[in-house]
C-alpha atoms as a PDB file:
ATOM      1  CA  UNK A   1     -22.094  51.520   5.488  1.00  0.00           C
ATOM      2  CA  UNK A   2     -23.244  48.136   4.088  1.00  0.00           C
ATOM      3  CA  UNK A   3     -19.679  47.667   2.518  1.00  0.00           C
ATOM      4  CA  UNK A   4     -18.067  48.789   6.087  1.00  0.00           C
ATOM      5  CA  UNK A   5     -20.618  45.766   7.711  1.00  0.00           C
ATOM      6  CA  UNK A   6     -19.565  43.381   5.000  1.00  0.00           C
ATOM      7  CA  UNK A   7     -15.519  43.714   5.069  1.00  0.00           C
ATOM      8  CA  UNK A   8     -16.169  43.636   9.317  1.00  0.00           C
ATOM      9  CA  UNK A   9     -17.963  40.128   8.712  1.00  0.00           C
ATOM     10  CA  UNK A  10     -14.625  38.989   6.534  1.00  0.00           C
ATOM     11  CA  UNK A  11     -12.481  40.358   9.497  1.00  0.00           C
ATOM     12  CA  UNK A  12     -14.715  38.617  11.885  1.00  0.00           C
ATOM     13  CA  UNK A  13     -14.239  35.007   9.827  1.00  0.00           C
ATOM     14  CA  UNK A  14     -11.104  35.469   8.678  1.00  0.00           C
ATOM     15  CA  UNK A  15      -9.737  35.796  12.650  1.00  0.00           C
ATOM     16  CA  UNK A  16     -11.902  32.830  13.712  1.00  0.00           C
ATOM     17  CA  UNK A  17      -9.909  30.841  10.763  1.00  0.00           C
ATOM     18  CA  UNK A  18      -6.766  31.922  12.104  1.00  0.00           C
ATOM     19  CA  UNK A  19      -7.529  31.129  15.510  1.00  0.00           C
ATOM     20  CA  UNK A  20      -8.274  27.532  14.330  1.00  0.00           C
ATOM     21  CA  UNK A  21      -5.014  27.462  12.136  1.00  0.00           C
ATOM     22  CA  UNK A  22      -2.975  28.554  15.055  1.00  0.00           C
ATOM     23  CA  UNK A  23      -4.324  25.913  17.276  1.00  0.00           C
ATOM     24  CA  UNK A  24      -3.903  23.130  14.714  1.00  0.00           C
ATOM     25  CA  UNK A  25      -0.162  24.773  14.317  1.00  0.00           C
ATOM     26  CA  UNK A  26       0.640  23.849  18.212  1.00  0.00           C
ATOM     27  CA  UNK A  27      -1.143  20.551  18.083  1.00  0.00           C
ATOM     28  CA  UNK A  28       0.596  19.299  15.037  1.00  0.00           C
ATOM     29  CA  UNK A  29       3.737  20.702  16.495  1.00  0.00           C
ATOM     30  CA  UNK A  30       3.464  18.723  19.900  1.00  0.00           C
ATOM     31  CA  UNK A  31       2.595  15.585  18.086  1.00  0.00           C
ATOM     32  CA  UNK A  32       5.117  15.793  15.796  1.00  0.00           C
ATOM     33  CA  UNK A  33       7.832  15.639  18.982  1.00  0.00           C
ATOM     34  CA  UNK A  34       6.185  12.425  19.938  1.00  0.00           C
ATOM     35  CA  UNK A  35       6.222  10.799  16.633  1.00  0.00           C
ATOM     36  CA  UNK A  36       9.672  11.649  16.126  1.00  0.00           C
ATOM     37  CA  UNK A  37      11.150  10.309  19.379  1.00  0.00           C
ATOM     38  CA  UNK A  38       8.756   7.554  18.302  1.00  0.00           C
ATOM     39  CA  UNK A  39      10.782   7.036  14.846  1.00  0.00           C
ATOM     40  CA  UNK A  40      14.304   7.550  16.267  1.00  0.00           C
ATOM     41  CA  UNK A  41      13.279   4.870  18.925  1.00  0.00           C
ATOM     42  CA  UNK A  42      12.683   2.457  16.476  1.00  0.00           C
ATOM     43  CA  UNK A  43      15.964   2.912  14.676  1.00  0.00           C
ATOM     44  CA  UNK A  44      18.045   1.355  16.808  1.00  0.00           C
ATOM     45  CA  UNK A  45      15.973  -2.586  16.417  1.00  0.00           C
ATOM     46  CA  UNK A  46      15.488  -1.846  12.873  1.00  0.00           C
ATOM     47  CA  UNK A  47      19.338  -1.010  11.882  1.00  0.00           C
ATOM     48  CA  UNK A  48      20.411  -4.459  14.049  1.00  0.00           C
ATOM     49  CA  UNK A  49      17.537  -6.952  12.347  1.00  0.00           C
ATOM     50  CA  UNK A  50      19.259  -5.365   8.930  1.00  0.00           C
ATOM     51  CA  UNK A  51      22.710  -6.054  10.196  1.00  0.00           C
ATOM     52  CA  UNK A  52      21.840  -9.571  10.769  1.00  0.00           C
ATOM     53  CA  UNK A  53      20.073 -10.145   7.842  1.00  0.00           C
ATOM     54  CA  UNK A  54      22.690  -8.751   5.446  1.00  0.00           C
ATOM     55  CA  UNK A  55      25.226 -11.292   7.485  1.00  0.00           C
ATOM     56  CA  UNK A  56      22.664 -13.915   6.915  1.00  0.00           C
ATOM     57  CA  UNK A  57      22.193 -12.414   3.065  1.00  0.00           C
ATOM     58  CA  UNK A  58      25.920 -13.511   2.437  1.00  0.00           C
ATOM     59  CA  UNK A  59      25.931 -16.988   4.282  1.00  0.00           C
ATOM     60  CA  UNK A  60      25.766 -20.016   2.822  1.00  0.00           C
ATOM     61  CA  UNK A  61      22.795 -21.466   4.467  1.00  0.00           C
ATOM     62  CA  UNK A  62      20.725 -24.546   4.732  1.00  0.00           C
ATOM     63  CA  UNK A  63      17.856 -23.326   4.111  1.00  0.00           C
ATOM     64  CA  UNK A  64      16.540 -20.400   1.306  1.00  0.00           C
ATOM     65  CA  UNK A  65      13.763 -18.535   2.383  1.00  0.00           C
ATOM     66  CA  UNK A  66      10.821 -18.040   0.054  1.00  0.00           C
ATOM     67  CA  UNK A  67      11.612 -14.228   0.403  1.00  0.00           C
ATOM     68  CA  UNK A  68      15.096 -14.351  -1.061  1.00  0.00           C
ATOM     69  CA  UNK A  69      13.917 -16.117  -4.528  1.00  0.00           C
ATOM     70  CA  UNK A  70      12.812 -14.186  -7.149  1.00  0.00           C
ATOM     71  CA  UNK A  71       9.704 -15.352  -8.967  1.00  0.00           C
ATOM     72  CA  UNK A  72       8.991 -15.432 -12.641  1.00  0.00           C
ATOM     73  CA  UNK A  73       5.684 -13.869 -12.906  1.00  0.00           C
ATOM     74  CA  UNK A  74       3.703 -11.088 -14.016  1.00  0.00           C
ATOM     75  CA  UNK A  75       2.425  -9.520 -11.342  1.00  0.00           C
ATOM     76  CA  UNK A  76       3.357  -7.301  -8.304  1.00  0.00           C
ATOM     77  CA  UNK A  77       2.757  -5.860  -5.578  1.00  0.00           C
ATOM     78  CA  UNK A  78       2.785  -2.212  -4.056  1.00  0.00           C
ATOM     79  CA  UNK A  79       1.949  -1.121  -0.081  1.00  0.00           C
ATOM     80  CA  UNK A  80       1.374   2.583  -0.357  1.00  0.00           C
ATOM     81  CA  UNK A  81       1.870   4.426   3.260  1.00  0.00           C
ATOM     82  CA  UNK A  82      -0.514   7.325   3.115  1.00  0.00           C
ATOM     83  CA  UNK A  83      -2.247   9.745   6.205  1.00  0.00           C
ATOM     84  CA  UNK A  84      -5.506   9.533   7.321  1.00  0.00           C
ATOM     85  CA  UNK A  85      -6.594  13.038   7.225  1.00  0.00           C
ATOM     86  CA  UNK A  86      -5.610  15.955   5.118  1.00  0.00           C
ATOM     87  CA  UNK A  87      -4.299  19.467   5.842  1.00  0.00           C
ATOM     88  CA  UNK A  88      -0.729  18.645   5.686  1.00  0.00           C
ATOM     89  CA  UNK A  89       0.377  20.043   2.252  1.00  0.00           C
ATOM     90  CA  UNK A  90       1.510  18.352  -0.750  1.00  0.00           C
ATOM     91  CA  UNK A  91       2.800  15.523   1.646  1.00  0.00           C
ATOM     92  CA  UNK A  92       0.447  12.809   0.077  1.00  0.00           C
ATOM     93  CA  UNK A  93       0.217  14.510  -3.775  1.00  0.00           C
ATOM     94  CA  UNK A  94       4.096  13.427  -3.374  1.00  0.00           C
ATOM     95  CA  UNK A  95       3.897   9.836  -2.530  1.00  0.00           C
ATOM     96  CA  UNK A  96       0.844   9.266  -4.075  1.00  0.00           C
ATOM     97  CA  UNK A  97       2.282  10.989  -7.666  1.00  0.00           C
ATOM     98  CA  UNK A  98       5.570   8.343  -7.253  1.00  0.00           C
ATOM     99  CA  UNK A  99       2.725   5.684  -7.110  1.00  0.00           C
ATOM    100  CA  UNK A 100       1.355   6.593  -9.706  1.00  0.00           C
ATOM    101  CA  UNK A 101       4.248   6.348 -12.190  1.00  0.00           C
ATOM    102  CA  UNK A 102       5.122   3.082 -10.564  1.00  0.00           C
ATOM    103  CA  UNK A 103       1.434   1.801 -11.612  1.00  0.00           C
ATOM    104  CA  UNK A 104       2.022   3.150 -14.906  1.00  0.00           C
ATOM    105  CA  UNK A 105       5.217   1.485 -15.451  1.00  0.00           C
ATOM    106  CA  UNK A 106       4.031  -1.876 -14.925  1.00  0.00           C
ATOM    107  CA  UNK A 107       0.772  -2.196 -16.151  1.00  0.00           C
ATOM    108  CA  UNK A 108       2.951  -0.812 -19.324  1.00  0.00           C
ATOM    109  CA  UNK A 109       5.105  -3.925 -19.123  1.00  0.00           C
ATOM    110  CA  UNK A 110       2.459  -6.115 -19.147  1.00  0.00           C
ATOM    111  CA  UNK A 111       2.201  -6.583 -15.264  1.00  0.00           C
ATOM    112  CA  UNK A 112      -0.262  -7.182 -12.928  1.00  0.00           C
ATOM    113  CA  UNK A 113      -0.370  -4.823  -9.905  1.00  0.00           C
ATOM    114  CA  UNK A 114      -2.222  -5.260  -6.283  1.00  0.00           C
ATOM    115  CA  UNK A 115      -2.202  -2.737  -3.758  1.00  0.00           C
ATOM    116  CA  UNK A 116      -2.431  -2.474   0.012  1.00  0.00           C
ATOM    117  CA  UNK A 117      -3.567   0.632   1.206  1.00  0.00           C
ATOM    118  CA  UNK A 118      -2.291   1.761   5.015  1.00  0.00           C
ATOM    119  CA  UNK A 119      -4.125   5.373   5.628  1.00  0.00           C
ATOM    120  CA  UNK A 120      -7.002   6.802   4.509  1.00  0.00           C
ATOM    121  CA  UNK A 121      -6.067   9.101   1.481  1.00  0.00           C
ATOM    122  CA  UNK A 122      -4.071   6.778  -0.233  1.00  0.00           C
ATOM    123  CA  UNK A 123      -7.188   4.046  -0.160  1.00  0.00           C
ATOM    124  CA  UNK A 124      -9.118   6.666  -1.904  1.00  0.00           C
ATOM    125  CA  UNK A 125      -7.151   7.484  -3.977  1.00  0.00           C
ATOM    126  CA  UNK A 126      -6.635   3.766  -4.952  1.00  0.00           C
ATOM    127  CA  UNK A 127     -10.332   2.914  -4.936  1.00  0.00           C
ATOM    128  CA  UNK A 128     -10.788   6.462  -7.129  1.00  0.00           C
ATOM    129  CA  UNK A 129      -7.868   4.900 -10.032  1.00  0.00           C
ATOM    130  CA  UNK A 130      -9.465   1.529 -10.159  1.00  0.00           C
ATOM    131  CA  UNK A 131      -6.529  -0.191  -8.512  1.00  0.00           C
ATOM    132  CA  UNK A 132      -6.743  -3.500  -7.452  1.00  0.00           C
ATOM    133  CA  UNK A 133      -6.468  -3.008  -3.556  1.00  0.00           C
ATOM    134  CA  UNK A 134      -6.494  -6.410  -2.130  1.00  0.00           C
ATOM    135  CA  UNK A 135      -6.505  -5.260   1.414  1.00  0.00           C
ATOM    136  CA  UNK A 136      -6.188  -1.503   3.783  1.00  0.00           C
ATOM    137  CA  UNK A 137      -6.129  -0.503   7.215  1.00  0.00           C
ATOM    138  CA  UNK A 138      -7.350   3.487   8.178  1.00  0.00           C
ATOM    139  CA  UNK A 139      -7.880   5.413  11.425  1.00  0.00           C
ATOM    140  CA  UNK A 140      -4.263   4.276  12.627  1.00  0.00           C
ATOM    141  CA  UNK A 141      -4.263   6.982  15.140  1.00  0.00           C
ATOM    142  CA  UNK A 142      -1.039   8.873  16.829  1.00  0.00           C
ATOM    143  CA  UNK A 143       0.725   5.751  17.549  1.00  0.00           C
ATOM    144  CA  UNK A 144       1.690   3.051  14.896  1.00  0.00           C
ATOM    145  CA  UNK A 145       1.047  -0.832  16.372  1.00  0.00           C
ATOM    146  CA  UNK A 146       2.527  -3.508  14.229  1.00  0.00           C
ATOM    147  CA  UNK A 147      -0.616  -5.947  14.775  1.00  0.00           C
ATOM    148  CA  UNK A 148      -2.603  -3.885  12.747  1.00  0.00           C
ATOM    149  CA  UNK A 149      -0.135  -3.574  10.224  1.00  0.00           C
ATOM    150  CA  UNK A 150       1.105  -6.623   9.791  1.00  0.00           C
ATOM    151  CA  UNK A 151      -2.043  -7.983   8.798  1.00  0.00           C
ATOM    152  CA  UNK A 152      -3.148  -6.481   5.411  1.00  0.00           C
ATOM    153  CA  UNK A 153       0.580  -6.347   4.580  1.00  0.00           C
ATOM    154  CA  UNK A 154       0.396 -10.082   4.992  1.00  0.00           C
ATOM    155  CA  UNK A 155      -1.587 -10.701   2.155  1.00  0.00           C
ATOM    156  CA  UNK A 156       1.259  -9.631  -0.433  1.00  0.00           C
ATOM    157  CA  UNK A 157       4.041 -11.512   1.548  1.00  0.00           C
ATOM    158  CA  UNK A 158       1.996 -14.634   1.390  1.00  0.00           C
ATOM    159  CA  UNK A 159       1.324 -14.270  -1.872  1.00  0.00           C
ATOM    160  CA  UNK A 160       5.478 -13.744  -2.815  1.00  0.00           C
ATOM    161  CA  UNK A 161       5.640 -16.800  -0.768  1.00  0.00           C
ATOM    162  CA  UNK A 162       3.688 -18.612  -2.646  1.00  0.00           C
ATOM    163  CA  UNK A 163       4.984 -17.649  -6.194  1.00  0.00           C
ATOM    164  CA  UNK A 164       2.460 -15.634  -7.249  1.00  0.00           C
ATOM    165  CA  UNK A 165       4.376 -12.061  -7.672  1.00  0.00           C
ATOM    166  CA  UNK A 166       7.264 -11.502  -8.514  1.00  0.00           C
ATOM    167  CA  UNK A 167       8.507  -8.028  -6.821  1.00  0.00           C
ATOM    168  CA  UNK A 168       6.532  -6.456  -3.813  1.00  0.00           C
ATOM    169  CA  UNK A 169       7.099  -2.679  -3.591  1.00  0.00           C
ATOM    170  CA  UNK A 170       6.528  -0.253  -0.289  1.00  0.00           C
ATOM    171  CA  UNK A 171       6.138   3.470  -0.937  1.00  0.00           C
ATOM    172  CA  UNK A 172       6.613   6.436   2.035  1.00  0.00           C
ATOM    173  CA  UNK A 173       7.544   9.899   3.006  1.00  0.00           C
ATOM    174  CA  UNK A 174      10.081   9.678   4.566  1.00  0.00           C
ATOM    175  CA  UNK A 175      11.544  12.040   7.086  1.00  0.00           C
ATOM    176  CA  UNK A 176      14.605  13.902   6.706  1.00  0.00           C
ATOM    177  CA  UNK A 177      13.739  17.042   9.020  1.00  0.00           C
ATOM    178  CA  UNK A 178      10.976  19.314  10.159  1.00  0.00           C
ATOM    179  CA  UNK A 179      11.326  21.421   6.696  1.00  0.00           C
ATOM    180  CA  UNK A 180      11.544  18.652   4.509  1.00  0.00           C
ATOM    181  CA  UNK A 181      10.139  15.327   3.666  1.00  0.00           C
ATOM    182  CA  UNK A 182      10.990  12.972   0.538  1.00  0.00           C
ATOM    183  CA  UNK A 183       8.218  10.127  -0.576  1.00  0.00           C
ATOM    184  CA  UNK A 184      10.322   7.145  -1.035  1.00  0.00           C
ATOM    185  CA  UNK A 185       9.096   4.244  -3.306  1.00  0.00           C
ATOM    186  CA  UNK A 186      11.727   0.962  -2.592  1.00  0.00           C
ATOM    187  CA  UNK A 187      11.525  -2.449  -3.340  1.00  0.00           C
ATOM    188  CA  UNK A 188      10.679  -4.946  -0.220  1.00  0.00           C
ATOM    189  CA  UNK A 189      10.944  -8.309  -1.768  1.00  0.00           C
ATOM    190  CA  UNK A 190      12.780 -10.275  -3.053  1.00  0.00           C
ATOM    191  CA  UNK A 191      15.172  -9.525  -0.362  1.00  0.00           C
ATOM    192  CA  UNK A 192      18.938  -9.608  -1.768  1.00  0.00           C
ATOM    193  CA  UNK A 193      21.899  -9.478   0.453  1.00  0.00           C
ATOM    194  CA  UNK A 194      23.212  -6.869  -1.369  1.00  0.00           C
ATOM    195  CA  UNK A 195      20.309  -4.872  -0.739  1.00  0.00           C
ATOM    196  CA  UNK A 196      19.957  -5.674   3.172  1.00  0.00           C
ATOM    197  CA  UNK A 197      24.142  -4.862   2.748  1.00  0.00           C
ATOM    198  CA  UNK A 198      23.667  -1.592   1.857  1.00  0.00           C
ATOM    199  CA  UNK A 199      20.854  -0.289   4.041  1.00  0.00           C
ATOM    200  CA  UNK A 200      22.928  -1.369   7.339  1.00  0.00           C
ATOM    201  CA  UNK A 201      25.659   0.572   8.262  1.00  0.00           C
ATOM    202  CA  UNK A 202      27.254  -1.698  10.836  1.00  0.00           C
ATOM    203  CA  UNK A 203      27.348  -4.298   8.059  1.00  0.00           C
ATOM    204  CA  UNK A 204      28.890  -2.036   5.332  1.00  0.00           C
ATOM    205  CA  UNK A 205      31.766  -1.032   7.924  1.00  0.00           C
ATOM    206  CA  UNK A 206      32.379  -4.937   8.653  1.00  0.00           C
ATOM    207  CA  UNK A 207      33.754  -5.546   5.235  1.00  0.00           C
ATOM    208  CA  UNK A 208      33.997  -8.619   3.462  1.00  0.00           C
ATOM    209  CA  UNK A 209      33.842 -11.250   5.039  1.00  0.00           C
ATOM    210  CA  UNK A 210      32.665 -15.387   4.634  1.00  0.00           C
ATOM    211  CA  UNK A 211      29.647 -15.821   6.734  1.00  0.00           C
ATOM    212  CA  UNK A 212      28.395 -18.611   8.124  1.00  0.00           C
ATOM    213  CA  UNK A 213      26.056 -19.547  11.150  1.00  0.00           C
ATOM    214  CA  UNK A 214      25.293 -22.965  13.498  1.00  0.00           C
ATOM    215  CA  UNK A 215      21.183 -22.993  13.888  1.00  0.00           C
ATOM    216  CA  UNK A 216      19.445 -24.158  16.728  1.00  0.00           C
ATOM    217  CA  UNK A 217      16.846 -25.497  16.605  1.00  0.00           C
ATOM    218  CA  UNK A 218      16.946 -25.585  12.962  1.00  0.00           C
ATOM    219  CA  UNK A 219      18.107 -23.626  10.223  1.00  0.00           C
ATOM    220  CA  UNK A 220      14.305 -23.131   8.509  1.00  0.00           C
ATOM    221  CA  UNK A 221      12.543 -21.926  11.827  1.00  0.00           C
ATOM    222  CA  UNK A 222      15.494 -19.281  12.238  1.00  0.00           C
ATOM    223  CA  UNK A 223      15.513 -17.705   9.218  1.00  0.00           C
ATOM    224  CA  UNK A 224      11.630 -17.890   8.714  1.00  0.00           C
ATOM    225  CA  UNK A 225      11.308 -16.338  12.029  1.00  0.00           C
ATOM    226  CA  UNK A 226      14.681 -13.856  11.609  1.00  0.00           C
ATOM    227  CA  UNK A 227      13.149 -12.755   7.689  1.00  0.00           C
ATOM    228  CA  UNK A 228       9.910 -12.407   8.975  1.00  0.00           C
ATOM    229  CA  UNK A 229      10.619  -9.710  11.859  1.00  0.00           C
ATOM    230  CA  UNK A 230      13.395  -7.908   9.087  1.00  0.00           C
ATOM    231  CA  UNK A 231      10.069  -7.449   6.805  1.00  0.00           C
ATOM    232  CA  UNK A 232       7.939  -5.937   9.864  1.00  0.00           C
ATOM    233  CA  UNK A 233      10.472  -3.865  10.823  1.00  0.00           C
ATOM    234  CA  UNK A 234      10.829  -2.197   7.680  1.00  0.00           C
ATOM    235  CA  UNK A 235       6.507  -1.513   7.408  1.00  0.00           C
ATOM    236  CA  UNK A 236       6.813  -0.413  10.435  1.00  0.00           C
ATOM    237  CA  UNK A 237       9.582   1.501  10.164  1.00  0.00           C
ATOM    238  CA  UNK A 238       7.789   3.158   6.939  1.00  0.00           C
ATOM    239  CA  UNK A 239       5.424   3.788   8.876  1.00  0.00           C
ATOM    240  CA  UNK A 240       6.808   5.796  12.007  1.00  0.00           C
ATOM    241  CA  UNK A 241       8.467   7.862   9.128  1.00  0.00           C
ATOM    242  CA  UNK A 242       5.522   8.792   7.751  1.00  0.00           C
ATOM    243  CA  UNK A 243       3.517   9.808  10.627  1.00  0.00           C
ATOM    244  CA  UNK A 244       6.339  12.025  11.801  1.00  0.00           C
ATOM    245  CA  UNK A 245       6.844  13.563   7.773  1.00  0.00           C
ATOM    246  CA  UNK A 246       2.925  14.207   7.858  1.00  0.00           C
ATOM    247  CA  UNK A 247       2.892  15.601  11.434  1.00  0.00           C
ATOM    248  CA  UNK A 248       5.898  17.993  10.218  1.00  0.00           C
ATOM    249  CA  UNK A 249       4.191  19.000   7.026  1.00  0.00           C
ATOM    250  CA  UNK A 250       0.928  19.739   8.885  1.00  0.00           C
ATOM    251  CA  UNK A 251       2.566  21.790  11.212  1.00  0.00           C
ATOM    252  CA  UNK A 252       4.208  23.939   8.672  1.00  0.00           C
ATOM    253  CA  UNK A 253       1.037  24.013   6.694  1.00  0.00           C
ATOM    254  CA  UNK A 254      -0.895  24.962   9.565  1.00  0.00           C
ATOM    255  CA  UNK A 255       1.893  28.158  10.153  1.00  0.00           C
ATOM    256  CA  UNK A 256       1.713  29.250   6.401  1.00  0.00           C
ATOM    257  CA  UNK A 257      -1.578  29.664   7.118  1.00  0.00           C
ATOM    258  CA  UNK A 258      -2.189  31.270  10.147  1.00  0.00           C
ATOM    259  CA  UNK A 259       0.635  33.838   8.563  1.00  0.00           C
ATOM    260  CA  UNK A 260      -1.578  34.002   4.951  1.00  0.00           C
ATOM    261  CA  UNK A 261      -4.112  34.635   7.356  1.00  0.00           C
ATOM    262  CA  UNK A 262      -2.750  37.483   9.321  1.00  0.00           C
ATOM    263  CA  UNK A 263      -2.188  39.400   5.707  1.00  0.00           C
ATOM    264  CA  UNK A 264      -5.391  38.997   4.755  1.00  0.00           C
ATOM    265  CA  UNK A 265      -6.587  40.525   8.263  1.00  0.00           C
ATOM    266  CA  UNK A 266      -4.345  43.264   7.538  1.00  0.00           C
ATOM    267  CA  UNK A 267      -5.795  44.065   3.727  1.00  0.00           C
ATOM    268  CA  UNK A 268      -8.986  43.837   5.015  1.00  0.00           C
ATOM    269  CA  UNK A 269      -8.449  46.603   7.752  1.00  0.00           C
ATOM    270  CA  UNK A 270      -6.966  48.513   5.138  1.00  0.00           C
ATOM    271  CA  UNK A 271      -9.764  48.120   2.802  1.00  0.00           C
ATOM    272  CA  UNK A 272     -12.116  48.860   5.837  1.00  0.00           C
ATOM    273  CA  UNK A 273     -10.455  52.037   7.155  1.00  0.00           C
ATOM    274  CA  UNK A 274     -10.476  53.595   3.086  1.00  0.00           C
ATOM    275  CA  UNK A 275     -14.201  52.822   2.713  1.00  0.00           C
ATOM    276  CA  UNK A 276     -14.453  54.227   5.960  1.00  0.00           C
ATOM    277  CA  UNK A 277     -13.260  57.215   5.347  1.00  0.00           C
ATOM    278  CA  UNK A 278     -14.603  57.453   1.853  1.00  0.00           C
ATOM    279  CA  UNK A 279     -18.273  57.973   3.784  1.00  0.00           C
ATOM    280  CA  UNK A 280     -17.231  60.437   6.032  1.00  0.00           C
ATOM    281  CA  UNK A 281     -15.595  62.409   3.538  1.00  0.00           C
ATOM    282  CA  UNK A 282     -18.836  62.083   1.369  1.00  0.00           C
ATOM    283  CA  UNK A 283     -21.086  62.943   4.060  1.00  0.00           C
ATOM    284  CA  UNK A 284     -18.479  66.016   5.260  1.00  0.00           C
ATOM    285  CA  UNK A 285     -19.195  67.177   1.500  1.00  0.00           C
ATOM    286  CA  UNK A 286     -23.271  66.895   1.363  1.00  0.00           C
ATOM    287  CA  UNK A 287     -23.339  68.838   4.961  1.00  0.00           C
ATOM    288  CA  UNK A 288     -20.602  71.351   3.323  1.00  0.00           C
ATOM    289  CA  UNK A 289     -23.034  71.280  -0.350  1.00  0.00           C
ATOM    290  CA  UNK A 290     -25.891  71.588   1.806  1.00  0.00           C
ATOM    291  CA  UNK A 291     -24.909  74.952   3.921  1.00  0.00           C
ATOM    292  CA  UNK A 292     -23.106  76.485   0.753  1.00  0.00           C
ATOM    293  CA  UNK A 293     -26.762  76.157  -0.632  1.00  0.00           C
ATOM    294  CA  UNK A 294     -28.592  78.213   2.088  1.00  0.00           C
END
């Protein structure tokens, strides 16, 4: 029975795979509560800094920020939002594909292209390409903190600031529900009021209207400060998303599997039980052989 002893060792690992499966399954499924209530929490500030800023996007003010010009030069940048670990289905291929293209694109036009890298995969992946990845941050953990983030995202907004690209891209998954996830790849700067319009809701409702606004103290350290926290909102924001997409994903990964699993179990009892009784019914006929002969 050295074919019965072999399938029983397949059982044997096969069950200790699902067992591991099933347990990632709940895990990813209790996370992905938190991160959720974690992304609808930060809805709420993020929809009202984009209502203010598409009023302030259709002022006339004082004072133009750095972030609302649009520079004429070849390069760019692109912050690509990727997980730290794997095991969550074709949720990074996605994102990481739409990045791709993007790359494509502009090097074809002639453009120069950095890259920040938040997660681990997607710095891989960058460093594997030969990207230009002028800063990263990995091992974010469960729960997203914008002092981390805001740092290596920095170094592209400084860098707008200063004239030296001319677009700076962000690219997501974003979450729609626990079944599906879409990678998103949007433009973050230059910021245009028409933009900022139609991504707040409130402000699309208002209508039309001439805006205008007294600053105090001044209107440069309002706006700087006010265009600042709209840009950190929406990293941020992109981020939450995608913790909750990849948490989703995992969890649905982790169920196919412990199901693909359970199949498996069952073909290989099958295939057991047959060899199984292919031996008996062999040994049944040498006894039978056997006797017939005396």
């Amino acid at each position: 029975m050295a074919a019965g002893k072999e399938i029983r060792g397949k059982i044997k690992s096969v069950e200790n795979t699902k067992k591991i499966t099933k347990a990632m399954e709940m895990v990813a499924a209790s996370k992905m509560r938190k991160a959720q209530e974690r992304m609808r929490s930060a809805r709420p500030y993020s929809e009202k800094v984009r209502n203010i800023a598409a009023n302030l996007g259709k002022a006339n003010p004082e004072y133009t920020h750095a972030f609302m010009k649009t520079n004429d030069v070849k390069a760019a940048g692109i912050i690509v939002v990727s997980t730290d670990k794997g095991l969550c289905g074709g949720l990074n291929t996605n994102v990481l594909r739409a990045v791709t293209q993007k790359l494509r694109e502009l090097q074809g036009g002639g453009t120069a292209v950095q890259t920040v890298a938040i997660g681990n995969k997607g710095f891989g992946f960058l460093n594997r390409i030969g990207a230009a990845v002028v800063s990263h941050v990995t091992q974010l953990g469960d729960t997203p903190h914008l002092e981390r983030l805001i740092g290596p995202v920095k170094v592209l907004l400084d860098q707008y600031a200063e004239g030296k690209l001319n677009a700076v891209y962000i690219s997501y998954t974003k979450f729609i529900n626990t079944m599906r996830q879409e990678p998103v790849l949007e433009q973050l700067l230059p910021l245009s009021a028409a933009k900022m319009q139609a991504e707040s809701a409130a402000s699309a409702s208002a209508g039309e209207h001439g805006w205008d606004y007294i600053y105090e103290p001044d209107a440069r350290s309002v706006i700087d400060e006010l265009l600042l926290r709209y840009v950190e909102a929406l990293v941020y924001q992109a981020v939450a998303e995608n913790m909750a997409s990849e948490q989703s994903a995992r969890m649905v990964a982790m169920k196919a599997a412990t199901d693909n699993a359970g199949n498996l179990i069952g073909e290989l009892k099958l295939v057991y039980n047959k060899t199984r009784q292919a031996a008996i019914t062999k040994e049944l006929s040498e006894i039978v052989s056997g006797a017939a002969a005396v």
